[in-house]
C-alpha atoms as a PDB file:
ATOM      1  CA  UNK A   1      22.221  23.733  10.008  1.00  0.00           C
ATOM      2  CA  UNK A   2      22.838  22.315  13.744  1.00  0.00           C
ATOM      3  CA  UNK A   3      24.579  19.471  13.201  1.00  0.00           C
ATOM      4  CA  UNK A   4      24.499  16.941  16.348  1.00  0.00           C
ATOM      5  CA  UNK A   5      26.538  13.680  15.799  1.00  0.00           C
ATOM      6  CA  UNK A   6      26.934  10.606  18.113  1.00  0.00           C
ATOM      7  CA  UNK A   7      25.340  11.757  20.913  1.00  0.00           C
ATOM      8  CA  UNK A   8      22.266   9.838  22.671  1.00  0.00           C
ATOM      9  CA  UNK A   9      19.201  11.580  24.050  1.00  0.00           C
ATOM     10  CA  UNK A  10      15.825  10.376  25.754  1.00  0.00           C
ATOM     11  CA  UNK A  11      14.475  13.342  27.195  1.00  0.00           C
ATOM     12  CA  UNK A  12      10.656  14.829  26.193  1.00  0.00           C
ATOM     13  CA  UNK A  13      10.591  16.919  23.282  1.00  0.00           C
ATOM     14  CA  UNK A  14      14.551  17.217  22.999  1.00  0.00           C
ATOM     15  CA  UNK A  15      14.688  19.126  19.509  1.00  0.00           C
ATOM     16  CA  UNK A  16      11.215  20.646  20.071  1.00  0.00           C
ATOM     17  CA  UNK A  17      10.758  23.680  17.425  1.00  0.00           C
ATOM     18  CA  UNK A  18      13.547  23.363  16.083  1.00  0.00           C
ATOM     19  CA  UNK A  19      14.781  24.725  12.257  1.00  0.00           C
ATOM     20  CA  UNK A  20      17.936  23.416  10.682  1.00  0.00           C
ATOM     21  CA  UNK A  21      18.806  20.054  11.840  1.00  0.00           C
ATOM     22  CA  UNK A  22      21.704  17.753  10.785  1.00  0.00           C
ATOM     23  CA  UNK A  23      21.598  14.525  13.073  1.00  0.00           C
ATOM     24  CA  UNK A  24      24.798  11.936  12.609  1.00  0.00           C
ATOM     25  CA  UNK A  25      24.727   8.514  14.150  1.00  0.00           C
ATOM     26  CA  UNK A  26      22.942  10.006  17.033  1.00  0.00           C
ATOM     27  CA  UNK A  27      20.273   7.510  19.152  1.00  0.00           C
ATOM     28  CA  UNK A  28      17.250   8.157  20.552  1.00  0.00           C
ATOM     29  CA  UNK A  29      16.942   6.063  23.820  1.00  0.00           C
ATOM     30  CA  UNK A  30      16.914   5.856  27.413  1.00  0.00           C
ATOM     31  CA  UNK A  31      15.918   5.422  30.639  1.00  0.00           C
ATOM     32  CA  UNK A  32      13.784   8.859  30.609  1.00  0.00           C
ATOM     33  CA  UNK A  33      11.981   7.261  27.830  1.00  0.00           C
ATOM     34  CA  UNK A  34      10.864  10.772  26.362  1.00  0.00           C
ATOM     35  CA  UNK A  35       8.771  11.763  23.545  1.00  0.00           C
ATOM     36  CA  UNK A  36       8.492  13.744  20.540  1.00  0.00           C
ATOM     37  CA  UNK A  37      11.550  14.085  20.141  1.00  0.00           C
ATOM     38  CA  UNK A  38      11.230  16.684  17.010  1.00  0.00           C
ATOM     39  CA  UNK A  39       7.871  17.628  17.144  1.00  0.00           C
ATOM     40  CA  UNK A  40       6.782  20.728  15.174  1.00  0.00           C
ATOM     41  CA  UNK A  41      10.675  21.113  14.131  1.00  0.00           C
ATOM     42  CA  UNK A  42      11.236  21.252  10.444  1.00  0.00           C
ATOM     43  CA  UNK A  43      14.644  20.916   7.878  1.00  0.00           C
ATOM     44  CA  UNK A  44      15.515  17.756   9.253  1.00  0.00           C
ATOM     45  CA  UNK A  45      18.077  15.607   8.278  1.00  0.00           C
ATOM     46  CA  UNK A  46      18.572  12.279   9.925  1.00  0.00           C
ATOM     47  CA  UNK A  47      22.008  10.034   8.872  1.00  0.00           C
ATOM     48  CA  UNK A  48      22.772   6.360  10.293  1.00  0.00           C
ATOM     49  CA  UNK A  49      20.387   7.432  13.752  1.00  0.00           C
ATOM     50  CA  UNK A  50      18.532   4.967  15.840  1.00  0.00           C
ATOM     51  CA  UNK A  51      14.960   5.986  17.278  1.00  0.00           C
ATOM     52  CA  UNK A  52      13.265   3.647  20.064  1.00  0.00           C
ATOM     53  CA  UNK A  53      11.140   6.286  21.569  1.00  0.00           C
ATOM     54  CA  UNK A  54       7.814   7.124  20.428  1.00  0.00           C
ATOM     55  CA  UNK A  55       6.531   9.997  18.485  1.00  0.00           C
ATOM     56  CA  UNK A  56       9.408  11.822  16.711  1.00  0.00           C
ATOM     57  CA  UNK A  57       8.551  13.164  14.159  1.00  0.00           C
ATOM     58  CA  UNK A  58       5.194  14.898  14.620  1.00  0.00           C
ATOM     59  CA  UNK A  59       4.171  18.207  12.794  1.00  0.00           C
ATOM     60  CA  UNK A  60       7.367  18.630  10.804  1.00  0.00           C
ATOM     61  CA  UNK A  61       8.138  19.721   8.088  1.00  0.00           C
ATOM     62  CA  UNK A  62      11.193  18.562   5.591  1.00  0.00           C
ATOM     63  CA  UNK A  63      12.100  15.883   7.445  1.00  0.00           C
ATOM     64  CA  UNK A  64      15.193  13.683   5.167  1.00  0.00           C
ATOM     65  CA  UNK A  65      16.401   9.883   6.809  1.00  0.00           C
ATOM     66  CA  UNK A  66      18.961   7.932   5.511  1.00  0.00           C
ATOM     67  CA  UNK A  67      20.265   4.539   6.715  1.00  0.00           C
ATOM     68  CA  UNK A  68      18.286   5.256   9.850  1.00  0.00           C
ATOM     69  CA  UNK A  69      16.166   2.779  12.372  1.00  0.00           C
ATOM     70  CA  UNK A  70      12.650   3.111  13.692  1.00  0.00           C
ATOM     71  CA  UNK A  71      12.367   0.268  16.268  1.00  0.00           C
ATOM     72  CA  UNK A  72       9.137  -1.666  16.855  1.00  0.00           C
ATOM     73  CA  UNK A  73       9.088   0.562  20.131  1.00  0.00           C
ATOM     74  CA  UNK A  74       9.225   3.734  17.983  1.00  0.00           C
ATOM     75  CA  UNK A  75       5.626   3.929  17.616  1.00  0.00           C
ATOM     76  CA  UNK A  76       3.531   6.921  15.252  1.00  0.00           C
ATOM     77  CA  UNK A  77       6.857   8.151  13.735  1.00  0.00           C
ATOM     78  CA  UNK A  78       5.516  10.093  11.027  1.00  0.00           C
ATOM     79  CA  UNK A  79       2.351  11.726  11.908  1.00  0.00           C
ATOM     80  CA  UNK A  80       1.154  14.955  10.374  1.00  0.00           C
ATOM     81  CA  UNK A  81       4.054  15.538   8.311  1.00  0.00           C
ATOM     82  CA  UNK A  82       5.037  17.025   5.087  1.00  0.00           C
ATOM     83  CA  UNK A  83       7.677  16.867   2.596  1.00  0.00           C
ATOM     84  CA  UNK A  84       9.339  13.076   3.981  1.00  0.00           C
ATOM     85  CA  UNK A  85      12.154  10.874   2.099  1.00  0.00           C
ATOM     86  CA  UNK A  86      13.394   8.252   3.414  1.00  0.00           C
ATOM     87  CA  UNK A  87      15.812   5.996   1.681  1.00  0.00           C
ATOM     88  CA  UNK A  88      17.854   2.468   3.195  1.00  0.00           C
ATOM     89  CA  UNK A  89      15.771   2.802   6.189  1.00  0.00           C
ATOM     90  CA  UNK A  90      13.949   0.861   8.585  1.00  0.00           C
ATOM     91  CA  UNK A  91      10.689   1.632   9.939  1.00  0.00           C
ATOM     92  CA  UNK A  92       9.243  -1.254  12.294  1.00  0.00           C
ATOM     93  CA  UNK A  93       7.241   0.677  14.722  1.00  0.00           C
ATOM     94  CA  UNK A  94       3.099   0.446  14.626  1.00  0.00           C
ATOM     95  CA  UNK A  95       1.591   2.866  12.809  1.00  0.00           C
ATOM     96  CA  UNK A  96       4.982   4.509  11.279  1.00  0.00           C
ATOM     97  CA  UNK A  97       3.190   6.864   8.856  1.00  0.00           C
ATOM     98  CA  UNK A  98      -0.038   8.823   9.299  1.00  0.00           C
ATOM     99  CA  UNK A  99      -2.172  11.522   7.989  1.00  0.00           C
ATOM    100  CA  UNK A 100       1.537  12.786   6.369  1.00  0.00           C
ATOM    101  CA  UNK A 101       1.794  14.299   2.751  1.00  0.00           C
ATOM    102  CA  UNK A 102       4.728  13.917   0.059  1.00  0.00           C
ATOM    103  CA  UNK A 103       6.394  10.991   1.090  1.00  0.00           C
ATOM    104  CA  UNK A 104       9.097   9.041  -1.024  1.00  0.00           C
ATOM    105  CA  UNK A 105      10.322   5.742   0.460  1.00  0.00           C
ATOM    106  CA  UNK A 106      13.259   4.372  -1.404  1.00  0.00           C
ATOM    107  CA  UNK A 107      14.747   0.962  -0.532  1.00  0.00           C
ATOM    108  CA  UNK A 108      13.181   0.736   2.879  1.00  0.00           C
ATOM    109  CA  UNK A 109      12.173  -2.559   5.223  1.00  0.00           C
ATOM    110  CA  UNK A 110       8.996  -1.369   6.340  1.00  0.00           C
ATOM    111  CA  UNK A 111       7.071  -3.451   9.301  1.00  0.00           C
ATOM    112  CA  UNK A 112       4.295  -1.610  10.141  1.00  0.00           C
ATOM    113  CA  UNK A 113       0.768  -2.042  10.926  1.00  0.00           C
ATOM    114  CA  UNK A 114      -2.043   0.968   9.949  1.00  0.00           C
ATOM    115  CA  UNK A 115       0.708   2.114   7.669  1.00  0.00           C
ATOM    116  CA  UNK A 116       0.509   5.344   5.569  1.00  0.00           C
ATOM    117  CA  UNK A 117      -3.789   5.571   6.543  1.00  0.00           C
ATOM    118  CA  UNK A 118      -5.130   9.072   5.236  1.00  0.00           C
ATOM    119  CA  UNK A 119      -2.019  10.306   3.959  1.00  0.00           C
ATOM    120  CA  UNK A 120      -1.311  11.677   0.361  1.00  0.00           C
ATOM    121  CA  UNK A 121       0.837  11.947  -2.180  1.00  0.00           C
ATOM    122  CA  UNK A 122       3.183   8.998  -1.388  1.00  0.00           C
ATOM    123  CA  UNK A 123       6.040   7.171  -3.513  1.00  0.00           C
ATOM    124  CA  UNK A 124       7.106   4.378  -2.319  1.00  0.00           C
ATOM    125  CA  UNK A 125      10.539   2.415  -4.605  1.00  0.00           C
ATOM    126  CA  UNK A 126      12.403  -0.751  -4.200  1.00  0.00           C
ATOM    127  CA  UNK A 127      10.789  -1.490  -0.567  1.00  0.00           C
ATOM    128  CA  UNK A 128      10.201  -4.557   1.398  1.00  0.00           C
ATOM    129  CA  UNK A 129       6.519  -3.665   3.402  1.00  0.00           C
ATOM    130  CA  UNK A 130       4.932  -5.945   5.761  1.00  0.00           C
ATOM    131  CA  UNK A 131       1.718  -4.837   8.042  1.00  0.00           C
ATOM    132  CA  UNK A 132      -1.845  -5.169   8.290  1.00  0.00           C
ATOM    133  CA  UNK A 133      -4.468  -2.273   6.889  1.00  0.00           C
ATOM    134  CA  UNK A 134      -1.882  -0.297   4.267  1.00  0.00           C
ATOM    135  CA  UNK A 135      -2.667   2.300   3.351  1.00  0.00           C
ATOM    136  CA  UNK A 136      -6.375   2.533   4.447  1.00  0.00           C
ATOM    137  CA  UNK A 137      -7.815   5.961   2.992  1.00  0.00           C
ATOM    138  CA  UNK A 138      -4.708   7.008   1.295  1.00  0.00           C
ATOM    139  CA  UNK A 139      -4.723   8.829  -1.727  1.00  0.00           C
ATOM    140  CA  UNK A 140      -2.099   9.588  -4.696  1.00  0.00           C
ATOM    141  CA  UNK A 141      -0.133   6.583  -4.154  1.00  0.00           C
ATOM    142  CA  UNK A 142       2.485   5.343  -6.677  1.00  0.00           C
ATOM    143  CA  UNK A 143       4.388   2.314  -5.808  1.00  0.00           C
ATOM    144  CA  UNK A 144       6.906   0.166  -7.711  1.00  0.00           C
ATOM    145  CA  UNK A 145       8.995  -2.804  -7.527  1.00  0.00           C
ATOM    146  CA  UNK A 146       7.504  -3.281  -4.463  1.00  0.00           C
ATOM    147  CA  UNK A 147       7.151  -6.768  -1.784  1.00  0.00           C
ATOM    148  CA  UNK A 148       3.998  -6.483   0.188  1.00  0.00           C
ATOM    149  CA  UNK A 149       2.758  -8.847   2.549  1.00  0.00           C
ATOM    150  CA  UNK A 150       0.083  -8.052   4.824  1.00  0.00           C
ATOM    151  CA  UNK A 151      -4.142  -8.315   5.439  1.00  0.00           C
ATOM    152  CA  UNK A 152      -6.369  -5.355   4.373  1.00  0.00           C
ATOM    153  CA  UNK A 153      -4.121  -3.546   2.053  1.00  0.00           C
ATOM    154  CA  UNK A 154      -5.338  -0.631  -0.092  1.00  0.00           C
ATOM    155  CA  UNK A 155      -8.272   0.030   0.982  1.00  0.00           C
ATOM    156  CA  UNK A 156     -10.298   2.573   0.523  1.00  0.00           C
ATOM    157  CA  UNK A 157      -7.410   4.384  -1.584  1.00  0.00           C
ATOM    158  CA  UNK A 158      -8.206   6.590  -4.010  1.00  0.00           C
ATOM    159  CA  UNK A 159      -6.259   7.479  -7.354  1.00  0.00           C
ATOM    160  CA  UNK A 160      -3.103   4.772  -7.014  1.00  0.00           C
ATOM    161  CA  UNK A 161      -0.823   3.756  -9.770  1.00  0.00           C
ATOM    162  CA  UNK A 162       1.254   0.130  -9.312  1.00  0.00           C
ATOM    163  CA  UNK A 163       3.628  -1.146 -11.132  1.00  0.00           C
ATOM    164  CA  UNK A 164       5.963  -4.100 -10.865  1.00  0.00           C
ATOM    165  CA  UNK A 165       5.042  -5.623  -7.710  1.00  0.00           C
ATOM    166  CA  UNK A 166       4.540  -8.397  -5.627  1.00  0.00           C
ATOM    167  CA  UNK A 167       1.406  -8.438  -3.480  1.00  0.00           C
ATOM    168  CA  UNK A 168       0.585 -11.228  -0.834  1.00  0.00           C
ATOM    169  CA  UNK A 169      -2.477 -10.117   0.740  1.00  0.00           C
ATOM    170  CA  UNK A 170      -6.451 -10.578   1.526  1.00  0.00           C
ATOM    171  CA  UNK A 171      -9.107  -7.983   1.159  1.00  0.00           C
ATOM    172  CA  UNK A 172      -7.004  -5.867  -0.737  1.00  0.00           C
ATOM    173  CA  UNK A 173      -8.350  -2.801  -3.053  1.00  0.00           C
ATOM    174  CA  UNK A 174     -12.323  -2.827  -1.198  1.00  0.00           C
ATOM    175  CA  UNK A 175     -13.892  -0.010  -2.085  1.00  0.00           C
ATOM    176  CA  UNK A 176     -11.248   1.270  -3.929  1.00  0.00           C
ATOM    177  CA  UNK A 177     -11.410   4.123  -6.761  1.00  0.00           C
ATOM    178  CA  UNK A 178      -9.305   4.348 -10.020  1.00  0.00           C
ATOM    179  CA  UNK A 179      -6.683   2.080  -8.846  1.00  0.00           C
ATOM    180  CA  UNK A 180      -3.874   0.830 -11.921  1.00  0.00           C
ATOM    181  CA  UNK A 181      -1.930  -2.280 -11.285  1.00  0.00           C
ATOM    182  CA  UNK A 182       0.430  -3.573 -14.073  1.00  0.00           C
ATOM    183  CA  UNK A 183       2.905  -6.237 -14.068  1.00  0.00           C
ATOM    184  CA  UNK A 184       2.125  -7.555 -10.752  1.00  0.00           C
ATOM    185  CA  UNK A 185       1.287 -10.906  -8.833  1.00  0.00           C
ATOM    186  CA  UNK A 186      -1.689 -10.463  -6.623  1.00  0.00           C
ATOM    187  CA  UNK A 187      -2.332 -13.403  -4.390  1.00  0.00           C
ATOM    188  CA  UNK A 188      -4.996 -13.210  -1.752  1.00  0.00           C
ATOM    189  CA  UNK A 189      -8.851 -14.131  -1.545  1.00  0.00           C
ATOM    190  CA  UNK A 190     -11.350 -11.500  -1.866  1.00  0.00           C
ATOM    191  CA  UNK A 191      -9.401  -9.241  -4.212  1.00  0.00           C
ATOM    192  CA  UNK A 192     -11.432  -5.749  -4.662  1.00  0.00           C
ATOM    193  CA  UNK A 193     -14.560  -6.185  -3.713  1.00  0.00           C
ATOM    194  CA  UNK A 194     -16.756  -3.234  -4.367  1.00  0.00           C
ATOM    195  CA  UNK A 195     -13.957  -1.148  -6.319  1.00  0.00           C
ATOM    196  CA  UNK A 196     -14.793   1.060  -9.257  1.00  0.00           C
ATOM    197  CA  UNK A 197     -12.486   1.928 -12.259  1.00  0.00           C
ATOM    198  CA  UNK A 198     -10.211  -0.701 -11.100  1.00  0.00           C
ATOM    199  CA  UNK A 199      -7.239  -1.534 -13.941  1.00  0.00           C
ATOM    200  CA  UNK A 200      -5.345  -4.631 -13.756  1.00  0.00           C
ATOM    201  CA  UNK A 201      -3.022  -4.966 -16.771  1.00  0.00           C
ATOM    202  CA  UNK A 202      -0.615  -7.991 -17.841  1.00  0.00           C
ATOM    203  CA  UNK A 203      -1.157  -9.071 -14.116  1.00  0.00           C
ATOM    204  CA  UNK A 204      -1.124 -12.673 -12.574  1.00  0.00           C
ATOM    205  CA  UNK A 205      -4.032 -12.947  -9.766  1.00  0.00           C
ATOM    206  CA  UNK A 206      -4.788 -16.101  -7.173  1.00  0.00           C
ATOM    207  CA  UNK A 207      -7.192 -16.927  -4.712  1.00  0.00           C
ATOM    208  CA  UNK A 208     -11.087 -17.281  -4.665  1.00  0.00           C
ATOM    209  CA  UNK A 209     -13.922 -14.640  -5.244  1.00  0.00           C
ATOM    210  CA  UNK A 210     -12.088 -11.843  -6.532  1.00  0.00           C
ATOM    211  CA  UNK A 211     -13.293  -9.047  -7.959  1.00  0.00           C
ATOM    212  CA  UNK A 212     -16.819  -8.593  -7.232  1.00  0.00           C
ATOM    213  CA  UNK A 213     -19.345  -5.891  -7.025  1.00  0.00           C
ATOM    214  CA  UNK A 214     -17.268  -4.083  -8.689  1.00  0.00           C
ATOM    215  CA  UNK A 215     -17.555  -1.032 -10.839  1.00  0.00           C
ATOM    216  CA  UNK A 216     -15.792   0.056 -13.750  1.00  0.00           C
ATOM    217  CA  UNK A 217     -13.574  -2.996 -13.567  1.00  0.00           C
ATOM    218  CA  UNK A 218     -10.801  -3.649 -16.535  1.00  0.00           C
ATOM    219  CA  UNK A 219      -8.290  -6.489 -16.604  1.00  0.00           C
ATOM    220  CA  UNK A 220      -6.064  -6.501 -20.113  1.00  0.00           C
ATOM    221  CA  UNK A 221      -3.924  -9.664 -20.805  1.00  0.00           C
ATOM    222  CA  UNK A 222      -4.058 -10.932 -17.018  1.00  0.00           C
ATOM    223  CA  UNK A 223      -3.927 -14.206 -15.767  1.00  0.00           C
ATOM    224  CA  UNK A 224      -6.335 -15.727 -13.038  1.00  0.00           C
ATOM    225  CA  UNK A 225      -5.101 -19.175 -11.488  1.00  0.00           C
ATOM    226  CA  UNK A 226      -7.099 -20.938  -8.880  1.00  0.00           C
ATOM    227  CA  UNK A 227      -9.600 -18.127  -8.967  1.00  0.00           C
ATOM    228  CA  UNK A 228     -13.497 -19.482  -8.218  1.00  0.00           C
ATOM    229  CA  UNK A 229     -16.668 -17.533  -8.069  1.00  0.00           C
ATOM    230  CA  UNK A 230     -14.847 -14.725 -10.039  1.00  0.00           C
ATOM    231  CA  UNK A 231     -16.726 -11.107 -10.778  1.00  0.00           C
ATOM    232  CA  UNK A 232     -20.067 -11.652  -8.493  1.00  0.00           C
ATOM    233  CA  UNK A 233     -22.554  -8.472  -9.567  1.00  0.00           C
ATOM    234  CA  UNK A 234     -19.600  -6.893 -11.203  1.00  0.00           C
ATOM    235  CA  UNK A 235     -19.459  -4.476 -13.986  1.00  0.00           C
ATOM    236  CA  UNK A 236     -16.533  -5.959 -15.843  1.00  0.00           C
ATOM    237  CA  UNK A 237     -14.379  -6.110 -19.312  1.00  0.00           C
ATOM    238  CA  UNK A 238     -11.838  -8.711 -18.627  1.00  0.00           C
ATOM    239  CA  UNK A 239      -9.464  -9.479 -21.779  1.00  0.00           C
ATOM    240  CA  UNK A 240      -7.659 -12.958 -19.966  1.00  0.00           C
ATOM    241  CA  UNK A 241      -5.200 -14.820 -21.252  1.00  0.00           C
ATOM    242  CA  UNK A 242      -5.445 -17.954 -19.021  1.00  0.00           C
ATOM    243  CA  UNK A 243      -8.373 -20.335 -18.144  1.00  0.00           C
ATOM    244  CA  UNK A 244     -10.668 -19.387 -15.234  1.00  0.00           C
ATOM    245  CA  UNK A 245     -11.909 -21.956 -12.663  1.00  0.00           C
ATOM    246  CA  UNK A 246     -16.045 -19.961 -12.443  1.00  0.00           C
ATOM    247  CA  UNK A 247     -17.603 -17.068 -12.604  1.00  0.00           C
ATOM    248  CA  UNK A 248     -20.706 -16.343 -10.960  1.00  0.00           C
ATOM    249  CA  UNK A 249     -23.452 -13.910 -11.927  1.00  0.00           C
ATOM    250  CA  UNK A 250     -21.100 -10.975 -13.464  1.00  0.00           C
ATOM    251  CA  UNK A 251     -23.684  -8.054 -13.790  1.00  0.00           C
ATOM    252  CA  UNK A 252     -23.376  -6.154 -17.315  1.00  0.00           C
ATOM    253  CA  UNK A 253     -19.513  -5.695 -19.767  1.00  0.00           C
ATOM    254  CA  UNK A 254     -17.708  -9.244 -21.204  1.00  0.00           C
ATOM    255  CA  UNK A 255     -15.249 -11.674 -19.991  1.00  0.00           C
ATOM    256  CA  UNK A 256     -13.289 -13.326 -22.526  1.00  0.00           C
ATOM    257  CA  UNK A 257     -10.915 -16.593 -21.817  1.00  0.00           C
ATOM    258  CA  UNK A 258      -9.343 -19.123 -23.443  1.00  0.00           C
ATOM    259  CA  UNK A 259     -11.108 -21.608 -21.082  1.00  0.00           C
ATOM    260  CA  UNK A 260     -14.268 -21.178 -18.483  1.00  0.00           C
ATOM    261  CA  UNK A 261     -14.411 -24.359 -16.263  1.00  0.00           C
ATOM    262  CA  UNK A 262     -17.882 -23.007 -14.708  1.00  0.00           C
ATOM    263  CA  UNK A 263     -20.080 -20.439 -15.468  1.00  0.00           C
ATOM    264  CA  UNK A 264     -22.808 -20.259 -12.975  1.00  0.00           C
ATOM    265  CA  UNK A 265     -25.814 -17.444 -14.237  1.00  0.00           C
ATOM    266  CA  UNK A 266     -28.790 -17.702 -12.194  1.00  0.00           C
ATOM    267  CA  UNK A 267     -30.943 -14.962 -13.552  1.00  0.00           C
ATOM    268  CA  UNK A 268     -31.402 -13.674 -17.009  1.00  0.00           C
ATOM    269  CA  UNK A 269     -30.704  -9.987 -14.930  1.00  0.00           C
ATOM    270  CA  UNK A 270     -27.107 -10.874 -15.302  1.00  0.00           C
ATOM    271  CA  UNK A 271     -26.335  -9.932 -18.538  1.00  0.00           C
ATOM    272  CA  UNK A 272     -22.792 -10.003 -19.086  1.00  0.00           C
ATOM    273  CA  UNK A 273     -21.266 -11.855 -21.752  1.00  0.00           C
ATOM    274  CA  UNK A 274     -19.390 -14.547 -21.291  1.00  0.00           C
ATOM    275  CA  UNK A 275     -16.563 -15.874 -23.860  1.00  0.00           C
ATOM    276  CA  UNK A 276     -14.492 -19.578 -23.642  1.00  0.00           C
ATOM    277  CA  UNK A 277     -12.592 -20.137 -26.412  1.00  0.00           C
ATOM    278  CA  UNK A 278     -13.978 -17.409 -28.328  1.00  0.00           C
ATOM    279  CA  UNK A 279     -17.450 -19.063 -28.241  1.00  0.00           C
ATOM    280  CA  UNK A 280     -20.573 -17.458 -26.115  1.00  0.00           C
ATOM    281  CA  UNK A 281     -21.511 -19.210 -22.982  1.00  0.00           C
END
C-alpha cells in the first residue's frame, strides 16, 4: 500500500484510480475546493483524516475509516460503493451513504439526511444517527444498540432485523416488508402504516395511530402507551402486555390487552377480535 500521512490536499480527483491506499491524519480541504477525491479507487484505508470536500468516495471499492471526519460540507460521501467499515467516525455531510452495498458502521455519530437510501446489506453497531428519510428503500439492514432520531425513517425497507434500540421518529416503517424489532422504544405518531409481516417483540411504542393498514402485523409482549386509534384496517395478532388508549376498526387476526379504554368498530366487516382483560369486546 501507498501510505500518505499528514499531508492536506483539495485538488479534483486527487487519488483518482487509485489501488492500495493507506491515508494517516491527512485532510481534505482547501481553497481549490476539489472533488472526488477517490473516486473509482479501491483498498482504501482512511486513519484519523478529515474530509470537507464533496464526493470522496464514489465507485470504490474496500474502502476502511477509522476515527475519521466527514464534515457537513462533505456532501454524498459514500455513493456507489462496496465493501465499507467504518468505526469511531463521524459522518455529518447530507446524504453520506447511497446506493452502497456491505456496509458496517461501528460506534459512529452519524448526521445525515437521505441516509443509506437504496443501499444493501448494511450493519450498523453502537451508533448515534440523526437525519431525516433513513434508510428509504434499503434492504438487508441489521441494526443494534442503536439512537435514532429523525422523520421518515425506514421506509420502504425491505428484510431488516432491530434489536436493542432507541427510535425517536414519525412515519417510520410505511410500507415496509418483513421488518423485526425487539427490545426497542419506538416513539413517533404514525408508526408503520401500510407494512406487511411487521414483528415487534418485547417492544415499548408511543404516539397516536400506529400501525394501520397493515399486513401481516405481529407484536409479542409489547407495550403501547399513549397510543389512540391503534391498528385502522390492519391485519393484526397483537399479544400486549399494557393497556391501550383505542383501537379503531382492526380488519381480521386478535388483539389481546390487559385493558382497552376504547374500542371503536363501525362495521360488522371488521372482524377482528378484540380482548380486555381476557374478556371479548
Amino acid at each position: 500500500m501507498k501510505i500518505v500521512k499528514n499531508q492536506v490536499f483539495d485538488k479534483e480527483r486527487e487519488f483518482y484510480e487509485s489501488d492500495g491506499l493507506n491515508l494517516i491524519s491527512c485532510r481534505f480541504d482547501g481553497e481549490n475546493d476539489g472533488e472526488s477525491a477517490m473516486k473509482e479507487s479501491k483498498n482504501i484505508i482512511a486513519k484519523g483524516c478529515y474530509f470537507n470536500l464533496r464526493y470522496p468516495f464514489w465507485h470504490c471499492n474496500n474502502v476502511e475509516l477509522i476515527n475519521c471526519e466527514l464534515s457537513p460540507l462533505c456532501r454524498a460521501g459514500l455513493w456507489y460503493t462496496e465493501n465499507i467499515s467504518a468505526r469511531d467516525s463521524s459522518l455529518l455531510g447530507i446524504k453520506a451513504l447511497r446506493e452502497c452495498k456491505d456496509a458496517t458502521f461501528t460506534n459512529c455519530k452519524i448526521d445525515s439526511s437521505e441516509f443509506g437510501w437504496l443501499s444493501s446489506n448494511i450493519s450498523i453497531i453502537g451508533c448515534d444517527i440523526s437525519g431525516e428519510y433513513f434508510m428509504l428503500h434499503a434492504k438487508s439492514l441489521s441494526l443494534s444498540m442503536v439512537n435514532f432520531s429523525g422523520k421518515y425513517s425506514f421506509q420502504y425497507v425491505e428484510n431488516a432485523k432491530i434489536d436493542m434500540c432507541k427510535l425517536n421518529t414519525k412515519d417510520a416503517f410505511w410500507h415496509s416488508k418483513n421488518v423485526y424489532v425487539k427490545n426497542s422504544v419506538i416513539n413517533g405518531e404514525y408508526l408503520g402504516w401500510y407494512s406487511e409481516n411487521l414483528t415487534l417483540e418485547n417492544c415499548i411504542i408511543t404516539g397516536t395511530q400506529p400501525l394501520c393498514y397493515c399486513k401481516g402485523l405481529k407484536l409479542i409482549n409489547c407495550k403501547m402507551v399513549d397510543c389512540d386509534l391503534s391498528f385502522e384496517r390492519s391485519y393484526v395478532e397483537a399479544d400486549l402486555i399494557s393497556d391501550i388508549e383505542s383501537v379503531k376498526n382492526p380488519y381480521d387476526g386478535y388483539i389481546k390487552s390487559p385493558c382497552v379504554h376504547n374500542y371503536i368498530k363501525d362495521d360488522e366487516k371488521y372482524r377482528c377480535k378484540v380482548y380486555s382483560n381476557g374478556k371479548l369486546l
